[in-house]
Protein backbone atom coordinates (compact mmCIF):
# COMPACT_ATOMS: atom_id res chain seq x y z
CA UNK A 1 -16.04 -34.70 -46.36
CA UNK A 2 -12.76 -36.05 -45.09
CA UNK A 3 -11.13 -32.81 -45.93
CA UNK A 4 -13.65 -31.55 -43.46
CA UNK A 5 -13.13 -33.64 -40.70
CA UNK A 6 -9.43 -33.45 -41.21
CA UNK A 7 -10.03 -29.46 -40.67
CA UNK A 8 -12.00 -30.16 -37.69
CA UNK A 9 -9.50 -32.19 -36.34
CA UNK A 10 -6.84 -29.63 -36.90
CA UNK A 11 -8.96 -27.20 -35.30
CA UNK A 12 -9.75 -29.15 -31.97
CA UNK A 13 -5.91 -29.83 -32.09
CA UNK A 14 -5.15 -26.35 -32.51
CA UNK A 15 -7.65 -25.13 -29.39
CA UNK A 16 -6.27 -27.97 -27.68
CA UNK A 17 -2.72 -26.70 -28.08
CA UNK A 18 -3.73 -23.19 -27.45
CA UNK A 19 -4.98 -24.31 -23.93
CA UNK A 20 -2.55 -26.01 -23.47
CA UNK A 21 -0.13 -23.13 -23.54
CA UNK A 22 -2.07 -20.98 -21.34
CA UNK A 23 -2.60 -24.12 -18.95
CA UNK A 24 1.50 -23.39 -18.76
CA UNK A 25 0.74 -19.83 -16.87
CA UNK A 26 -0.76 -21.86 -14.11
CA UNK A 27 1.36 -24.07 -11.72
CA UNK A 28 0.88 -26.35 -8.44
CA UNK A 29 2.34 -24.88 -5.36
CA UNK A 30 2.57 -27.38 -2.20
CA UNK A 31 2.52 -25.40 0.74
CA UNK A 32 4.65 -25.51 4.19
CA UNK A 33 1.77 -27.61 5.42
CA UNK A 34 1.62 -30.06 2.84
CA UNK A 35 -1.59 -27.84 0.72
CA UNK A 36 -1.68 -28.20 -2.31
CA UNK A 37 -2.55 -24.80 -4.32
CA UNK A 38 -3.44 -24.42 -8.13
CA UNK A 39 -2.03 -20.73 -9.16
CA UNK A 40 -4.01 -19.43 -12.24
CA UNK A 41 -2.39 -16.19 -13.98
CA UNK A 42 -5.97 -16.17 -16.62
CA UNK A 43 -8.28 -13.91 -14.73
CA UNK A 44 -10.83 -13.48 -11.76
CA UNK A 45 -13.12 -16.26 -12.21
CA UNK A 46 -10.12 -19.15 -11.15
CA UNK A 47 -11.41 -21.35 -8.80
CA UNK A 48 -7.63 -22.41 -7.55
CA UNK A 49 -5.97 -19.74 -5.26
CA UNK A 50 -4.82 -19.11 -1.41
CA UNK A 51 -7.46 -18.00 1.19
CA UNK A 52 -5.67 -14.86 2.64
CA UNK A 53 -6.74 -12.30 5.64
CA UNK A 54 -6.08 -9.20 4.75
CA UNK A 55 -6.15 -7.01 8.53
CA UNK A 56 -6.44 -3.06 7.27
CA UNK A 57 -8.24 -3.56 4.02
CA UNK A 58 -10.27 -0.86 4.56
CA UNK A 59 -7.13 1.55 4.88
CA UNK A 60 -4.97 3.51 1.72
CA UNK A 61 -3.39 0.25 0.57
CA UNK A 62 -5.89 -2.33 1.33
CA UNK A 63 -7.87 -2.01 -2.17
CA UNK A 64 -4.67 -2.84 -3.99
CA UNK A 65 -4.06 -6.06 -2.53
CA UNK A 66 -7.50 -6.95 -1.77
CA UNK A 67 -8.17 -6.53 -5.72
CA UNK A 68 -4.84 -8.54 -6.74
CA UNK A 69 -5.58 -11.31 -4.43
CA UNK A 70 -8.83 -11.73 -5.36
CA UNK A 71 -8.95 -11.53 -9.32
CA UNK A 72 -5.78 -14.44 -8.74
CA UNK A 73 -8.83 -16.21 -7.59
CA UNK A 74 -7.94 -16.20 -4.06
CA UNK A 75 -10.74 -16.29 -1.22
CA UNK A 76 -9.76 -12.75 0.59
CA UNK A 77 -11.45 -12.75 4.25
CA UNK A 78 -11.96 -8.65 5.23
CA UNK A 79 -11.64 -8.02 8.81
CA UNK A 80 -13.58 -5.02 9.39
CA UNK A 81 -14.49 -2.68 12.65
CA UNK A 82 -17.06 -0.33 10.45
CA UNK A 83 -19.51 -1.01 8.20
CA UNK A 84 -19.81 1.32 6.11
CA UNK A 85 -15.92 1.57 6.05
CA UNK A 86 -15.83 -1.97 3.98
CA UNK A 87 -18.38 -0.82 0.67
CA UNK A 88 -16.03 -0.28 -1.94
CA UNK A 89 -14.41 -3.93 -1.17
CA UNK A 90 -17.69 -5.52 -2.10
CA UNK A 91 -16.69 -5.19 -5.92
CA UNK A 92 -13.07 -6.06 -5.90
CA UNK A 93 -13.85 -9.80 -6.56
CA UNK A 94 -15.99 -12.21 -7.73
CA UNK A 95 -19.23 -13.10 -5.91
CA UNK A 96 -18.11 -14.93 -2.80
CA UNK A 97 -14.54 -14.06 -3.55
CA UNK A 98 -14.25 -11.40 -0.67
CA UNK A 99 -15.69 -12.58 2.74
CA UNK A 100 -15.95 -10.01 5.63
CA UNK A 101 -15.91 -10.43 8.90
CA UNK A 102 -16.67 -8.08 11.87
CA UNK A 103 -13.64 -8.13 14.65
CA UNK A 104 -12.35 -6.23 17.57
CA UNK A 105 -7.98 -5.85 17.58
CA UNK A 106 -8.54 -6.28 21.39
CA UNK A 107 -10.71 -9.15 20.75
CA UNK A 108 -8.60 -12.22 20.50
CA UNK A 109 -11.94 -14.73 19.49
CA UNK A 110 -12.48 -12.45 16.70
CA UNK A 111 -8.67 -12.46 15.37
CA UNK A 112 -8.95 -15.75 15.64
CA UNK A 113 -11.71 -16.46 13.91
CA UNK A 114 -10.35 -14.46 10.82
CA UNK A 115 -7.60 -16.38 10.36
CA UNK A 116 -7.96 -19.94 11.31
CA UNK A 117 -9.08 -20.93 7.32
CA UNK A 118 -6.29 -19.32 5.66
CA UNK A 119 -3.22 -20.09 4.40
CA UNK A 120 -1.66 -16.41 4.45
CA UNK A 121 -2.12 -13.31 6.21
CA UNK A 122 -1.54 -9.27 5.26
CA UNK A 123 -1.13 -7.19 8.40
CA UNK A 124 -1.94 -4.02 7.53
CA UNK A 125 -2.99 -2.17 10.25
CA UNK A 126 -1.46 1.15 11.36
CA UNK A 127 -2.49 4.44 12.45
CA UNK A 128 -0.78 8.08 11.88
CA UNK A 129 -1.58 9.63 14.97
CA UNK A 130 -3.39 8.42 18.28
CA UNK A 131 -7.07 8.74 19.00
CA UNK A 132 -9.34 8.32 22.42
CA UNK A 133 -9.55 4.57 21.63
CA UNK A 134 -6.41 3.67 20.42
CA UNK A 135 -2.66 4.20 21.30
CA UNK A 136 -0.17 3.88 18.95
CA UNK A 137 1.05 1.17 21.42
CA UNK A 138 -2.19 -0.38 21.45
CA UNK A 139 -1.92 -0.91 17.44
CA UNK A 140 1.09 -1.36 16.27
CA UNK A 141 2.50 -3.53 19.36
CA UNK A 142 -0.27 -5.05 21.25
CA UNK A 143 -2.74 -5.75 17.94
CA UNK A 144 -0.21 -6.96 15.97
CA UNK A 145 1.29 -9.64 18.62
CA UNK A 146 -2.29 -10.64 19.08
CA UNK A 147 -2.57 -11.27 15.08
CA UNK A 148 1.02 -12.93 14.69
CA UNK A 149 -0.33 -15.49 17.77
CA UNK A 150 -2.96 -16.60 16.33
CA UNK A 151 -1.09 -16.69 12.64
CA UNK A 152 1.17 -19.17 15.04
CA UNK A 153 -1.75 -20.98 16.70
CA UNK A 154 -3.29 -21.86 13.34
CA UNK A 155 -0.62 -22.71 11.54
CA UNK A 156 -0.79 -20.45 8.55
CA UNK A 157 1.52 -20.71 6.26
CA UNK A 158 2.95 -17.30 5.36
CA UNK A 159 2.87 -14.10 7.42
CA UNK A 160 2.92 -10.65 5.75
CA UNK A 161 3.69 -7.57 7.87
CA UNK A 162 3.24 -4.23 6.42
CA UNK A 163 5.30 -1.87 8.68
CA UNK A 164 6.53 1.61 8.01
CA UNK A 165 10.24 3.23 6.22
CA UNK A 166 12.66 4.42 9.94
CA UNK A 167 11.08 1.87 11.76
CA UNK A 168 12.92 1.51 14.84
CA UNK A 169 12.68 1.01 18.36
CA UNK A 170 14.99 3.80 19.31
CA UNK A 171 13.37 6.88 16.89
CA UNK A 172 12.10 9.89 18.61
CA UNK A 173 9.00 9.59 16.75
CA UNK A 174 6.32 7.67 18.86
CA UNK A 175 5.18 5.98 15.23
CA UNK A 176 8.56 4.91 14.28
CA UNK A 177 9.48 3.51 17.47
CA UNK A 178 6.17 1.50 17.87
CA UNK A 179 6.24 0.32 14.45
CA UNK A 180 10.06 -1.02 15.39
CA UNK A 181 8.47 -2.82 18.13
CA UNK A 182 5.86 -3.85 16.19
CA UNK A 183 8.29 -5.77 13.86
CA UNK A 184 10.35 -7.49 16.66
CA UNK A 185 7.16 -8.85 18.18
CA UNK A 186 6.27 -10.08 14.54
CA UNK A 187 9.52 -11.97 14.26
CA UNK A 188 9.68 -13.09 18.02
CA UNK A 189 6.41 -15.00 17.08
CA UNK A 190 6.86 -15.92 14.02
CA UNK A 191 10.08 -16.17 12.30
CA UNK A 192 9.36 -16.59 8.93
CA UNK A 193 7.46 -12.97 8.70
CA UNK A 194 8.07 -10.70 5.63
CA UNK A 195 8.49 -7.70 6.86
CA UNK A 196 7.26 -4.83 4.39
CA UNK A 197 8.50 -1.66 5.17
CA UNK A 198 7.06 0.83 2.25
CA UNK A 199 8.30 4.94 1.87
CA UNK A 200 5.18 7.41 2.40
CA UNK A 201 2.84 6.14 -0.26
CA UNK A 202 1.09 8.24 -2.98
CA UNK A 203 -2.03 7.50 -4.72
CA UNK A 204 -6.10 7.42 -4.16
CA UNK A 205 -6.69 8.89 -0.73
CA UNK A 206 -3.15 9.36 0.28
CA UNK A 207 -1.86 11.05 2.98
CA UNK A 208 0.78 12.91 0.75
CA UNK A 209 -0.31 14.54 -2.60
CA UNK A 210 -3.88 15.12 -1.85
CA UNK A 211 -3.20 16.67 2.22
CA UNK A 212 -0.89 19.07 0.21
CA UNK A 213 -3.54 19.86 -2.07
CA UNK A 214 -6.02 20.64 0.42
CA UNK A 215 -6.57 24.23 2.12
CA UNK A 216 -6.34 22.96 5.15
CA UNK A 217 -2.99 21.86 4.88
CA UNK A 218 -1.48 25.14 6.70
CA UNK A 219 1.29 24.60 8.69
CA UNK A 220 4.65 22.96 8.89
CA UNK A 221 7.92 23.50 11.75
CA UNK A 222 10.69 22.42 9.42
CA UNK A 223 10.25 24.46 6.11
CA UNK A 224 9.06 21.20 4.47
CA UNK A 225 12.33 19.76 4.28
CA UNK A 226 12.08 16.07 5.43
CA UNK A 227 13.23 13.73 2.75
CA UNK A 228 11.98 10.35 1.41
CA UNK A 229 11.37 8.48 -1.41
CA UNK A 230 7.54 8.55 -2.39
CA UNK A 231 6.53 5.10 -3.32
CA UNK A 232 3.19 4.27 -5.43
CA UNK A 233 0.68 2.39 -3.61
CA UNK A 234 -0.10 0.31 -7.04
CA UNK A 235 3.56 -0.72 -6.85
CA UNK A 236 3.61 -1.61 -3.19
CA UNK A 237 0.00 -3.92 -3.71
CA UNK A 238 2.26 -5.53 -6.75
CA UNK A 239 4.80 -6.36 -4.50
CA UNK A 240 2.77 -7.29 -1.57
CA UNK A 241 1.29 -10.02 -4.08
CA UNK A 242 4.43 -11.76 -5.25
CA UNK A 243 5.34 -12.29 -1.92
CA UNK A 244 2.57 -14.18 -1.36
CA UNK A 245 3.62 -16.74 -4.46
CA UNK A 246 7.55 -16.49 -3.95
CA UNK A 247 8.30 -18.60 -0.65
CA UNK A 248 12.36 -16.69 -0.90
CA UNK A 249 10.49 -13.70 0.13
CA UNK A 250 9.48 -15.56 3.74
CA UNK A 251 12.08 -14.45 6.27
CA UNK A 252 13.19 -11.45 4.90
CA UNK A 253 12.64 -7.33 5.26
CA UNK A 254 11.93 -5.48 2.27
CA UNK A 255 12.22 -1.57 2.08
CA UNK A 256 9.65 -0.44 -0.64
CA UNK A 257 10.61 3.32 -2.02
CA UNK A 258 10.39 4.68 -5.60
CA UNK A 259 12.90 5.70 -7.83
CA UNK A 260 13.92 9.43 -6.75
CA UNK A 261 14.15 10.82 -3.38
CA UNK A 262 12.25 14.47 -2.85
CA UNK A 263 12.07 16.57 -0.09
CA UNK A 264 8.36 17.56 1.53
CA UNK A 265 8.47 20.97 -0.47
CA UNK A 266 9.36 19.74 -3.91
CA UNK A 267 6.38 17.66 -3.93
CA UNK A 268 4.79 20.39 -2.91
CA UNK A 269 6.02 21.89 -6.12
CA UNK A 270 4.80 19.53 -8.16
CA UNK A 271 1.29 19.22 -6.09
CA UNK A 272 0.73 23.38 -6.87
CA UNK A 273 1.96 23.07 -10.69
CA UNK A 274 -0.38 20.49 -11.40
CA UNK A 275 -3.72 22.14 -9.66
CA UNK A 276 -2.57 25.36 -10.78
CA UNK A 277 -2.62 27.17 -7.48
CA UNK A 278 -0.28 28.50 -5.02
CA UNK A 279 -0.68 26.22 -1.36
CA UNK A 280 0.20 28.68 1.54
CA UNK A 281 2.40 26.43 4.30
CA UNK A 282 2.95 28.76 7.14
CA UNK A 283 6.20 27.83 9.40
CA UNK A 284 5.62 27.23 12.76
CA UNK A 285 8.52 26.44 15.64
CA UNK A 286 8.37 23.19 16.49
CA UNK A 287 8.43 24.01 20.53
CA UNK A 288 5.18 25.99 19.40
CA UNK A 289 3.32 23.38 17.05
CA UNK A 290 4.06 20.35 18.92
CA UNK A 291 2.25 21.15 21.88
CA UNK A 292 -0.59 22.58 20.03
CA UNK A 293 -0.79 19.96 17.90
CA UNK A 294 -1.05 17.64 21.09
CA UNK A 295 -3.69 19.59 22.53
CA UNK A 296 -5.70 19.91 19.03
CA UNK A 297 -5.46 16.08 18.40
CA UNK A 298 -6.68 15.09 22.10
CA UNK A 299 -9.57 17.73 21.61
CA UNK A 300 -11.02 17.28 18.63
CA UNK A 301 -12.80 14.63 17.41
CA UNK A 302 -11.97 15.30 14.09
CA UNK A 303 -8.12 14.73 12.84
CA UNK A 304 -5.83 18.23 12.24
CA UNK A 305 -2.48 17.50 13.18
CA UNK A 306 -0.91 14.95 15.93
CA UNK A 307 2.66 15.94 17.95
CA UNK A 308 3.86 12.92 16.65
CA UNK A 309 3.53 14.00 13.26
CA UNK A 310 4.91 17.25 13.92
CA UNK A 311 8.47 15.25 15.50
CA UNK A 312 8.47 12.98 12.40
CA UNK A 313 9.23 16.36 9.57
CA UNK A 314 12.50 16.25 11.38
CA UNK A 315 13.38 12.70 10.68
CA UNK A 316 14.50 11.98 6.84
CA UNK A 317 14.15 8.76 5.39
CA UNK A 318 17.02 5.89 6.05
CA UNK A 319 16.76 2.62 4.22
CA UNK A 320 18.15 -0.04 5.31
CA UNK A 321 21.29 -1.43 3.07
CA UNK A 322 20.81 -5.16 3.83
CA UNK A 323 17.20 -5.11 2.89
CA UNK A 324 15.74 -6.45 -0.07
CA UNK A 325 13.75 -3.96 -2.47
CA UNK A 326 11.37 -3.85 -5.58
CA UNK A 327 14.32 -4.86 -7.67
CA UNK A 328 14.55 -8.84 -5.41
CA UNK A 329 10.53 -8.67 -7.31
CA UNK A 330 11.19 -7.58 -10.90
CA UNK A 331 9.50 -5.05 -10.19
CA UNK A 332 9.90 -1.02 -11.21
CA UNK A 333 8.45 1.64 -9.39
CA UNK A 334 7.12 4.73 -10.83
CA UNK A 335 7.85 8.22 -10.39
CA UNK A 336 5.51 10.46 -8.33
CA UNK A 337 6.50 13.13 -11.06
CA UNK A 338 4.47 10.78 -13.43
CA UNK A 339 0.96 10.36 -11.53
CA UNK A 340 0.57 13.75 -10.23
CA UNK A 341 -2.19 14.89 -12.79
CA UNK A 342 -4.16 11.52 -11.82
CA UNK A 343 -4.74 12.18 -8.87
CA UNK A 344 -4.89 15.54 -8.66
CA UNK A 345 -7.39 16.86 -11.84
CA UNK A 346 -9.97 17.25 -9.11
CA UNK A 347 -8.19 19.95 -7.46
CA UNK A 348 -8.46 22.01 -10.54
CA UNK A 349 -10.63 25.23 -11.01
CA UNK A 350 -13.20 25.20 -14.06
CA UNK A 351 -11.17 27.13 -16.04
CA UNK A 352 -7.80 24.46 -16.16
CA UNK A 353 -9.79 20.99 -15.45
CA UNK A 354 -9.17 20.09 -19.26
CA UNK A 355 -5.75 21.27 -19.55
CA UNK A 356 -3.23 18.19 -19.99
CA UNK A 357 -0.60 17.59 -16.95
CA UNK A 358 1.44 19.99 -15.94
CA UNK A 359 4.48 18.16 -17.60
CA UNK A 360 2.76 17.45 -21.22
CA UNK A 361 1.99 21.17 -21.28
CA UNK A 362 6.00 22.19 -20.11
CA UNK A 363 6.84 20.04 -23.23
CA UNK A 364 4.92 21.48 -25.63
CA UNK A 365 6.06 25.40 -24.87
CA UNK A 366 9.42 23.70 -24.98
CA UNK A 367 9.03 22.47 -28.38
CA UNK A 368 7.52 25.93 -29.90
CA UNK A 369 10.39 28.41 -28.33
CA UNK A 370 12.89 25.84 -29.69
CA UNK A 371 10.62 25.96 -32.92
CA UNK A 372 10.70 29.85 -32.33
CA UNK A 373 14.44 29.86 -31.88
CA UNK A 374 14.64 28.02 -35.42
CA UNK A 375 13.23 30.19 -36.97
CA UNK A 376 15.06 32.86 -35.62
């Protein structure tokens, strides 16, 4: 009997000790504002955690932080303009975990009203190319000044600003230029902004691997030949997150690219490799697309190609030196060599759906010629 009780003792010692040591993955954060925040690393259903805005969830990269935030056990308030836009947010947290809310980025009540509970806020909105209601001006300047005065006004503690790779006020490209504006407005406000500026971004409904996949993906005025480093939009959400819980980060401009620079046609490559099918990309002069890209993107209502977009395949990639990168995180991006057959199976005919990637299957035919050579 007392052996018994001595073994139940041991055991509620034991569990005790166990929690203890996964109590130690948690910690108390005290905000600039004098909040104090329990951090839990143990799973979704935390009730500690920031309340964070996330502006462009519904975009590329919005899932990926929306989903981090909220299984950290954060309350994540979803601005949205569409509804049907926000569905696949529903089930990136716990019930009550992500709160949406209608707004209006010319609507300063609405901004307002996003933001005035929470303690951080993710600027994500951008657009590629400019439509009948919005400039490029009109989001990347304009919305985000309204966003970073009311992140003033309220008082919130941290300020996350995703911008763009060549953002700068003096680029010939229209995006670049606005997004360089966009990022002096954001520190003219608010000083302690992060700003994020990532490379193109691969991943579920990119604008890189799965446009060059696509038939309608026809024509190009450069040969394909800008250059950047293609960054994974998993790694970018990662780093977007431990911002949030590493106060260094507040102040400073990271550049976000992966590990290997490529130029528009080898990814190309690699896209046409992995589906198994030859992508025609007919070269255009630029004084001849531009201009009918212009006139197609004010036309239709639908989205070809913008002039903008033509002007930016002549502008490579420049990071900047004095920025911080994924290595200031611990963290290590991944090669777009790697997730090509991920996110590109679909593409596949019948015939090579079930065939494994592209580089599995150059590995293997490597191994039997050597194996054939051996024997020779």
């Amino acid at each position: 009997m007392v052996l018994a009780l001595f073994s139940r003792g041991a055991l509620r010692s034991s569990v005790a000790a166990g929690v203890s040591s996964k109590r130690s993955l948690s910690d108390v954060a005290i905000t600039r504002t004098g909040k104090t925040i329990l951090r839990t690393e143990g799973g979704r259903s935390s009730l500690g955690g920031h309340t964070a805005t996330v502006f462009g969830a519904t975009g590329q990269l919005g899932r990926y932080i929306v989903n981090r935030l909220a299984r950290q056990g954060c309350t994540v308030v979803v601005p949205f303009r569409e509804e049907m836009t926000k569905r696949h947010l529903k089930v990136t947290g716990d019930l009550g975990r992500v709160i949406f809310v209608e707004y209006d980025l010319r609507n300063t009540a609405s901004i307002e009203a996003s933001v005035r509970h929470s303690d951080v806020v993710y600027n994500l909105v951008g657009r590629d190319y400019p439509t009948k209601n919005f400039t490029l001006e009109d989001v990347h300047v304009e919305g985000t000044e309204r966003i970073a005065e009311a992140v003033a006004k309220y008082d919130v503690d941290r300020y996350i600003h995703v911008s763009s790779h060549n953002a700068n006020v003096n680029s010939p490209s229209e995006f670049f230029a606005t997004k360089g504006r966009g990022e002096l407005v954001a520190r003219n406000i608010f000083p302690e902004a992060t700003i994020v500026r990532p490379a193109p971004i691969f991943g579920f409904e990119d604008n890189l691997l799965l446009k060059l996949a696509s038939v309608l993906n026809l024509f190009t005025a450069n040969n394909m030949q800008e250059k950047f480093w293609p960054v994974h939009s998993i790694d970018v959400g990662a780093a977007l997150e431990k911002m949030l819980y590493d106060d260094s980060t507040a102040g400073k401009t990271f550049e976000l690219y992966g590990p290997k620079q490529y130029s528009l046609a080898e990814v190309a490559a690699l896209v046409d490799k992995e589906i198994y099918k030859k992508r025609r990309h007919i070269n255009v002069p630029k004084a001849i697309l531009k201009p009918v890209a212009k006139v197609l993107n004010d036309v239709l209502w639908w989205h070809t190609i913008s002039a903008d977009e033509v002007e930016r395949e002549f502008i490579d990639q420049v990071i900047d030196p004095e920025a911080s990168t994924f290595s200031d995180l611990g963290i290590e991006p991944g090669d777009i060599a790697n997730f090509t057959y991920h996110y590109l199976q679909g593409f596949r005919s019948s015939n090579y759906y079930d065939l494994p990637p592209a580089t599995e299957k150059e590995r293997k035919e490597d191994k039997k010629y050597i194996h054939v050579l051996d024997e020779l």
